[in-house]
N, C-alpha and C. Protein backbone atom coordinates (compact mmCIF):
# COMPACT_ATOMS: atom_id res chain seq x y z
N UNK A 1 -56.74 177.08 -123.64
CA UNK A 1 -55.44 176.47 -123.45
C UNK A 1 -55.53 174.98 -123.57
N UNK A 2 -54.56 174.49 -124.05
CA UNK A 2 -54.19 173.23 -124.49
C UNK A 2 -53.84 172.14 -123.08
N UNK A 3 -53.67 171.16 -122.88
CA UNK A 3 -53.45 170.21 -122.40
C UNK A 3 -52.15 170.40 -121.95
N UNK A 4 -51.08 170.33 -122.66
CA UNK A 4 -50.05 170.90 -122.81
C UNK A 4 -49.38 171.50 -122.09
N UNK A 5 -49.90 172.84 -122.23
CA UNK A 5 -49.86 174.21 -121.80
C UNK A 5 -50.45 174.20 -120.52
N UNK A 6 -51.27 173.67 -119.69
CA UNK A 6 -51.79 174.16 -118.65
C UNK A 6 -50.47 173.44 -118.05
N UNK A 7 -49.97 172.11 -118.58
CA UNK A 7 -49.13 171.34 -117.27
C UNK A 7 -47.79 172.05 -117.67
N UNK A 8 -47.68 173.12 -118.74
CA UNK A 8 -46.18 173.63 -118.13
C UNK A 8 -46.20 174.62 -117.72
N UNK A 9 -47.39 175.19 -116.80
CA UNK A 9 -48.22 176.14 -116.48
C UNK A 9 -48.04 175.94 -114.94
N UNK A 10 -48.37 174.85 -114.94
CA UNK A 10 -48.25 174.03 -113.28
C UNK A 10 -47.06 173.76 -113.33
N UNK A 11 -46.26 173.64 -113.38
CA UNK A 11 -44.67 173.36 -113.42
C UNK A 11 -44.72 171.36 -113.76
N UNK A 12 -45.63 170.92 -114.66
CA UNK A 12 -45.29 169.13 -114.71
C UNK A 12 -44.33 169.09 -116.05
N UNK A 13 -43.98 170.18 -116.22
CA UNK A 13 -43.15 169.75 -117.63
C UNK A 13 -42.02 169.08 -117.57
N UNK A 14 -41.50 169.16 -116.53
CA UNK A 14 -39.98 168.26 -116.53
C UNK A 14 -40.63 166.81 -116.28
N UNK A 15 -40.30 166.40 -117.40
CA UNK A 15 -40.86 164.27 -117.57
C UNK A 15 -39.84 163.78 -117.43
N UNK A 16 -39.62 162.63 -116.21
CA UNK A 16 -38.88 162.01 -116.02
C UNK A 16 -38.56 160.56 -117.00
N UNK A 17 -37.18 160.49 -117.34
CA UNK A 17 -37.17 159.21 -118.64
C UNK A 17 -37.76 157.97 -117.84
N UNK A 18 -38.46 157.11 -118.70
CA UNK A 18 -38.28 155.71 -118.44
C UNK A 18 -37.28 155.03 -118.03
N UNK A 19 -37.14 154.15 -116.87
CA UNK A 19 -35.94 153.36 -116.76
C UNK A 19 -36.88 151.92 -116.41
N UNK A 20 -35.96 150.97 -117.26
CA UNK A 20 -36.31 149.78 -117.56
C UNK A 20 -35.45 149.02 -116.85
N UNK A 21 -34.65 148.84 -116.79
CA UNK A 21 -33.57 148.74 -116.06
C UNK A 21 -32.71 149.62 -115.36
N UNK A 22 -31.74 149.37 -114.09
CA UNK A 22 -31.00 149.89 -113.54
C UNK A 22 -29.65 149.77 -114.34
N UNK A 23 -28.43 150.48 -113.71
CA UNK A 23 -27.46 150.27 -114.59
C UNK A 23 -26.68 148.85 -114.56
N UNK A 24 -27.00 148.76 -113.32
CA UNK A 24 -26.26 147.27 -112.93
C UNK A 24 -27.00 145.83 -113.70
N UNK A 25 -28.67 146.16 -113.80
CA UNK A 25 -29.02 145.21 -115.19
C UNK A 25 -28.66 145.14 -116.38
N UNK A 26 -28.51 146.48 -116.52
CA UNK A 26 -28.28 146.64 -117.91
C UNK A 26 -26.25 146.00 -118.47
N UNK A 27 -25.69 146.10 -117.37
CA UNK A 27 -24.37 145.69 -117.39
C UNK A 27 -24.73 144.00 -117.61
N UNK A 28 -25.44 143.14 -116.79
CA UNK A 28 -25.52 142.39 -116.15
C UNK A 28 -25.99 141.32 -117.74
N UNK A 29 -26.93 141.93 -118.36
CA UNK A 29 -27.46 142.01 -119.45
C UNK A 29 -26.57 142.08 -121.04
N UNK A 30 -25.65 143.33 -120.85
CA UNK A 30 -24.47 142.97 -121.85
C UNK A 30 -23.30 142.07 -121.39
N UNK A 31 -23.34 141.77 -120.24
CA UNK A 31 -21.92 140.67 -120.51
C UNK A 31 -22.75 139.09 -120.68
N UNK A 32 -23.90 138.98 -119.98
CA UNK A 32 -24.61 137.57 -120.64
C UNK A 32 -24.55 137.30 -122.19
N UNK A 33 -25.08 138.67 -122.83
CA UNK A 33 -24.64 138.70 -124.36
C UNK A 33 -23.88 138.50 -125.73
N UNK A 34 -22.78 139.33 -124.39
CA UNK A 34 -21.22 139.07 -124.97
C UNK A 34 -20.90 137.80 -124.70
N UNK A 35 -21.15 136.81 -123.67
CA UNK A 35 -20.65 135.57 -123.13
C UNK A 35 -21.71 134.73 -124.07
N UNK A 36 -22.56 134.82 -124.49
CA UNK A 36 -23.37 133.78 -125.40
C UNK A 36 -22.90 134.13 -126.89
N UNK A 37 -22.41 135.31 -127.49
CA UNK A 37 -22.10 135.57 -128.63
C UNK A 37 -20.65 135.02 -128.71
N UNK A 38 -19.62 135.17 -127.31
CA UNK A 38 -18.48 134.73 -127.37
C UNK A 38 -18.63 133.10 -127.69
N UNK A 39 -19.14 132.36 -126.68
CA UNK A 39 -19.61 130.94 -127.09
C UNK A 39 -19.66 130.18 -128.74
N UNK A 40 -20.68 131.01 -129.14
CA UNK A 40 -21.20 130.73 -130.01
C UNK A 40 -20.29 130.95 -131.40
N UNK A 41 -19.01 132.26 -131.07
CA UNK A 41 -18.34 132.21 -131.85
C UNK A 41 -16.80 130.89 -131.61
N UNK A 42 -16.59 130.48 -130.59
CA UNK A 42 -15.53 129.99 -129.89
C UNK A 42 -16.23 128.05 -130.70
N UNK A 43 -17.38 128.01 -130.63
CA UNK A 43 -17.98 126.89 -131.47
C UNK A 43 -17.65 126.74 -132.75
N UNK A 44 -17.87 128.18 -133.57
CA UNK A 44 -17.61 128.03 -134.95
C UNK A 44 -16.17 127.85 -135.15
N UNK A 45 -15.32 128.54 -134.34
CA UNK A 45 -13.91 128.22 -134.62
C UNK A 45 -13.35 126.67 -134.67
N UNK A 46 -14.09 126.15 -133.09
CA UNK A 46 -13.53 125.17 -132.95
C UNK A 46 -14.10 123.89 -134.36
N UNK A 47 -14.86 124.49 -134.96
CA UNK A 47 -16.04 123.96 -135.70
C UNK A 47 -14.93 123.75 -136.80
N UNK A 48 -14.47 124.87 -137.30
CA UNK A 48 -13.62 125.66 -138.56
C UNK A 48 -12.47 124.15 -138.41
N UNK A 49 -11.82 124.17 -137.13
CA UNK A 49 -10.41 123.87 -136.97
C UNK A 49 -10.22 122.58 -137.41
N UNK A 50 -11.63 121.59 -136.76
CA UNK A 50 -11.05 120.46 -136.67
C UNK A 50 -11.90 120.18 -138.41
N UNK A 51 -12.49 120.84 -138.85
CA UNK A 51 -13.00 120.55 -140.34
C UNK A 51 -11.18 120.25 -141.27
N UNK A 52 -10.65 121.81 -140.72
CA UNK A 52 -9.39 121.60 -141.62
C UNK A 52 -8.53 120.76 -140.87
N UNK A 53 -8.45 120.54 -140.18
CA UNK A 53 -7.57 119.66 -139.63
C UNK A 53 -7.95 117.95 -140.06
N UNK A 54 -9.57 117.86 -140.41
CA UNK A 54 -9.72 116.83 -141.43
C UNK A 54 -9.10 116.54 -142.74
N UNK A 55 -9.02 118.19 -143.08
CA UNK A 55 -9.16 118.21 -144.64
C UNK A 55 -7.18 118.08 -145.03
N UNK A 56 -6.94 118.73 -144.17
CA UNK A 56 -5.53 118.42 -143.94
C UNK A 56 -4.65 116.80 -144.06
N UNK A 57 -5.84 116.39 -143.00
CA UNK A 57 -5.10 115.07 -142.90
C UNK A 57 -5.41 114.23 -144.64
N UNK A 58 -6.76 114.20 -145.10
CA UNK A 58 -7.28 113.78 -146.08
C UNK A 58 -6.30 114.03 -146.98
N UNK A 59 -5.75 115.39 -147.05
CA UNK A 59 -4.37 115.78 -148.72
C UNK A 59 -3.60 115.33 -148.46
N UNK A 60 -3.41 115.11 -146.86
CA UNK A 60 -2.08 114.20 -146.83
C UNK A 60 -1.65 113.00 -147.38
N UNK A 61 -2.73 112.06 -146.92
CA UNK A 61 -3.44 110.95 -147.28
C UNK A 61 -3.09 110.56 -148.75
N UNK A 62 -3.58 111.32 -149.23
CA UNK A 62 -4.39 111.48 -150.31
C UNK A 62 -2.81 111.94 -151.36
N UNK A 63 -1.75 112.55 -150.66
CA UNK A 63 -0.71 113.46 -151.52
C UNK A 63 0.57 112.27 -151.35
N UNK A 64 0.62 111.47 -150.34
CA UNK A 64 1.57 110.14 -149.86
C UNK A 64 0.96 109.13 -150.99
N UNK A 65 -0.61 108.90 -151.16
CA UNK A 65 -0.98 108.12 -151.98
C UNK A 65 -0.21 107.66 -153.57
N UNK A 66 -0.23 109.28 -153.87
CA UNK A 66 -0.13 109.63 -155.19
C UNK A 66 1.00 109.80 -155.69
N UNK A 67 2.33 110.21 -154.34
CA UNK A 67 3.23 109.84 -154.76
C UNK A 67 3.76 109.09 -154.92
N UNK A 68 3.38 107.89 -154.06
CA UNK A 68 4.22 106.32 -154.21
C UNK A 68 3.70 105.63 -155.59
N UNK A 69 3.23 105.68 -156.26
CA UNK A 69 3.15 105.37 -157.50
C UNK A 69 4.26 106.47 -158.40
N UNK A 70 3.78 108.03 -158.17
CA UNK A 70 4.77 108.29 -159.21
C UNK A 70 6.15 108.36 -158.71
N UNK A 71 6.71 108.16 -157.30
CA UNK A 71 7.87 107.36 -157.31
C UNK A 71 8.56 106.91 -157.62
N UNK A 72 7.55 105.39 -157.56
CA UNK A 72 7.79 104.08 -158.07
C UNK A 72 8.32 103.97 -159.88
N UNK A 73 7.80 104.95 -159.96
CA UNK A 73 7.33 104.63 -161.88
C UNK A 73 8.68 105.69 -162.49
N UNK A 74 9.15 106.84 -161.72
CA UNK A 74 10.50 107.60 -161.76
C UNK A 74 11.63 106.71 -160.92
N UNK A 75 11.53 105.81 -160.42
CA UNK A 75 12.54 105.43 -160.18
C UNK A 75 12.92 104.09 -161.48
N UNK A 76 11.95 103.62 -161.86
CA UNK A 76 11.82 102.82 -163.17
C UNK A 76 12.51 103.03 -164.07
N UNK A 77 11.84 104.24 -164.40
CA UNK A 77 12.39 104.95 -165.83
C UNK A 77 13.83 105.67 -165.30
N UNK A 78 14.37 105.97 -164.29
CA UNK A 78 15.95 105.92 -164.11
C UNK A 78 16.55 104.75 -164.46
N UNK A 79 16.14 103.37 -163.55
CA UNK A 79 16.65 102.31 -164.15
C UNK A 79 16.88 101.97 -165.62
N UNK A 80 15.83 102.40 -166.22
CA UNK A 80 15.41 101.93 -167.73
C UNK A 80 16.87 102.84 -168.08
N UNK A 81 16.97 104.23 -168.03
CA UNK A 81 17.87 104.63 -168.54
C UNK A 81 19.10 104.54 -168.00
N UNK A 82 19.63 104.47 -167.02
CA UNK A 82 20.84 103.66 -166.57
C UNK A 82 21.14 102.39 -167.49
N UNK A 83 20.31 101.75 -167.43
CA UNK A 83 20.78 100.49 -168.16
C UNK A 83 20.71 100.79 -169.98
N UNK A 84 20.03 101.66 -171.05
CA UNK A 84 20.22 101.79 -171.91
C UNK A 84 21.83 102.96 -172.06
N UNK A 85 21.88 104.03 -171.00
CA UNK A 85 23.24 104.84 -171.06
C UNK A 85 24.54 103.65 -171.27
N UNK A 86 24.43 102.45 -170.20
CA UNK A 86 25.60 101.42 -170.00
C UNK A 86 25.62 100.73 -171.52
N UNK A 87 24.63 99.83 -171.90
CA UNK A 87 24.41 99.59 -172.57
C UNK A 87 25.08 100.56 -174.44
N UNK A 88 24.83 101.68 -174.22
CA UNK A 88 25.19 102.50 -175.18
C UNK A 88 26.70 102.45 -175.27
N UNK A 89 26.86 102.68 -174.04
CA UNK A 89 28.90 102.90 -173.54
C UNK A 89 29.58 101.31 -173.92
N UNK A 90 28.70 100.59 -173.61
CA UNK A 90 29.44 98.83 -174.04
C UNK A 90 29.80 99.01 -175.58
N UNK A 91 28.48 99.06 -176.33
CA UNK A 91 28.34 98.81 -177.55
C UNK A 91 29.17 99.87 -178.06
N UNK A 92 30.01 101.13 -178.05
CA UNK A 92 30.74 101.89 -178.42
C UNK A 92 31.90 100.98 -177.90
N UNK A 93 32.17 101.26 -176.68
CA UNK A 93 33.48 100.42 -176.46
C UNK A 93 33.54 99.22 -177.36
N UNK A 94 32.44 98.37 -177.83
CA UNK A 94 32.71 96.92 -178.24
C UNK A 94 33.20 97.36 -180.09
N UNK A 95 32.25 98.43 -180.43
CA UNK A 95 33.34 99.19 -181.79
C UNK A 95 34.41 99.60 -181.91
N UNK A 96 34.91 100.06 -180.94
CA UNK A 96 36.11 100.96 -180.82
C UNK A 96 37.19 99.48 -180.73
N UNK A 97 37.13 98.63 -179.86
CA UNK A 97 37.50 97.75 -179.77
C UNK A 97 37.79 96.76 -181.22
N UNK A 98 36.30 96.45 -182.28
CA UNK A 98 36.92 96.32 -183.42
C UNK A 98 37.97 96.79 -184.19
N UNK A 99 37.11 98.31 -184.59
CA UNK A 99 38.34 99.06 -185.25
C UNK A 99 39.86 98.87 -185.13
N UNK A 100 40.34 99.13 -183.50
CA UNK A 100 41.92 99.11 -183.16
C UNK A 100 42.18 97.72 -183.41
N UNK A 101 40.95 96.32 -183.55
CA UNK A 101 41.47 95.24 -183.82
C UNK A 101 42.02 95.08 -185.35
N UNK A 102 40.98 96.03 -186.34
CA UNK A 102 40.99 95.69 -187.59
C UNK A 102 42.66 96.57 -187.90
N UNK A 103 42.43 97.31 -187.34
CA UNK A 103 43.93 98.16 -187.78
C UNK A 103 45.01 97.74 -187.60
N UNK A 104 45.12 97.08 -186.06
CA UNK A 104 46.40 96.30 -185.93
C UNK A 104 46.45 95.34 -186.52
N UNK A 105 45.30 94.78 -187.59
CA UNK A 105 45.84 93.50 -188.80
C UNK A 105 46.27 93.96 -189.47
N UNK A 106 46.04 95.06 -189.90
CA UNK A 106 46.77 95.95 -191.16
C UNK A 106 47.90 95.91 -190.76
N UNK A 107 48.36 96.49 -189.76
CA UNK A 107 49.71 97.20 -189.56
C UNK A 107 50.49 95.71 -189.49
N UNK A 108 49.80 94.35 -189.30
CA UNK A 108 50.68 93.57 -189.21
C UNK A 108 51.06 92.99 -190.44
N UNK A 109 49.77 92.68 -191.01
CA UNK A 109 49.65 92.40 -192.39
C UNK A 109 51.00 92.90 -193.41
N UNK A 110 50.90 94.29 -192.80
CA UNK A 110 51.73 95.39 -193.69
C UNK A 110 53.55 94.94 -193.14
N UNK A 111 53.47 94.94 -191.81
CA UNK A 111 54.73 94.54 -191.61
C UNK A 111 55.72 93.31 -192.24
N UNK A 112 54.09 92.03 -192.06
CA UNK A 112 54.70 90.58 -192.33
C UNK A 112 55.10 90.73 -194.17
N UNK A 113 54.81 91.77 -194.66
CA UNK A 113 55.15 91.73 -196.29
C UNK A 113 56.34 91.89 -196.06
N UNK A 114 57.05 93.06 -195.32
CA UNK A 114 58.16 93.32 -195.66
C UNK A 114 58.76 93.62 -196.56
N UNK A 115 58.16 94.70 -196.84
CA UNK A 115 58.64 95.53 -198.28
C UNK A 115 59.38 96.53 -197.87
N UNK A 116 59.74 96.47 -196.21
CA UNK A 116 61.00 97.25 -196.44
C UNK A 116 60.28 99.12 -196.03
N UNK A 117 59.76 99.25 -196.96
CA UNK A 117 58.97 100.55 -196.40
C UNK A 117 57.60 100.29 -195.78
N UNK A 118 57.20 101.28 -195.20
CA UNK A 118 55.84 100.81 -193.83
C UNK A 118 55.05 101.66 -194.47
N UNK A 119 53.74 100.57 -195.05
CA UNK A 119 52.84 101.54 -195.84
C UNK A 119 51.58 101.71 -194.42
N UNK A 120 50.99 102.58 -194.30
CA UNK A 120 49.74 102.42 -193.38
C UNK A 120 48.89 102.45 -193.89
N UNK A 121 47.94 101.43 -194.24
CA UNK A 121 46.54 101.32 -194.81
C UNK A 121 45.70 101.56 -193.66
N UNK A 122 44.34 102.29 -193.98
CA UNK A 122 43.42 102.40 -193.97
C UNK A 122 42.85 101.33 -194.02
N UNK A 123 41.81 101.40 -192.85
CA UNK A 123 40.62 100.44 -192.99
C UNK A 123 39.75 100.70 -193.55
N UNK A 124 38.96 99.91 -194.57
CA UNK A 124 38.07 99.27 -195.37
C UNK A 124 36.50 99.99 -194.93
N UNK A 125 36.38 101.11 -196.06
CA UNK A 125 34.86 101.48 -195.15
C UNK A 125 33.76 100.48 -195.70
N UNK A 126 33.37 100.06 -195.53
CA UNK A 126 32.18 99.34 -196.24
C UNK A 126 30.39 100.12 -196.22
N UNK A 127 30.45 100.54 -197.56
CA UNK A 127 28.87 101.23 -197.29
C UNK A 127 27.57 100.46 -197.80
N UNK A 128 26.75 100.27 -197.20
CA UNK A 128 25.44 99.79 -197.38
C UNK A 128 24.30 100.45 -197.87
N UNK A 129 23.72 100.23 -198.67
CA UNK A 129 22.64 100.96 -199.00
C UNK A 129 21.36 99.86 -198.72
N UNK A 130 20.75 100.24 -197.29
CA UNK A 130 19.60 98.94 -197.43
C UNK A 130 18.43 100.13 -196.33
């Protein structure tokens, strides 16, 4: 007979487990764990936050920068075209203004003959070839 066999022979076969701890260590043991893993994650967050809260402020920075130039440079080029639109509207008005001048010489022209009948001439196109 075996080694074994004689002690489940003698009744030693029931082996009692190892205990390394009690239960109250072993509790005592996972919340130290959890409280150093909690830590350690509560670091990286706070780690995370104020990184973006850098990076945040930096685009801000950085997005105020970039617009006051292109702003500046769109509010320009409104001006620029405000003043060429006016500009456009003068110089039409200042034609339109010829024309009804050139016509009412005609019509006077035409009157001071006094021929009795009222011819209406046409104004004079003048074409250029240059």
């Amino acid at each position: 007979m075996g080694r074994a066999q004689r002690k489940r022979a003698e009744g030693q076969d029931t082996k009692k487990p190892k205990q390394f701890l009690t239960s109250d260590a072993a509790l005592k043991l996972a919340e130290s764990i959890s409280e150093t893993q909690e830590s350690v994650s509560h670091k990286k967050v706070e780690r995370h936050q104020q990184l973006a809260h850098i990076v945040a402020e930096k685009s801000k920075n950085k997005a105020a920068k970039s617009r006051q130039p292109n702003t500046k440079l769109k509010e320009a080029k409104a001006v620029a075209i405000a003043a060429a639109a006016r500009a456009k509207k003068e110089k039409a008005n200042s034609r339109k203004q010829a024309k009804i001048a050139i016509t009412s010489k005609a019509h006077r022209s035409v009157d001071e003959a006094g021929d009795g009948m009222k011819h209406v001439s046409k104004p004079v196109k003048h074409v250029s070839f240059a």
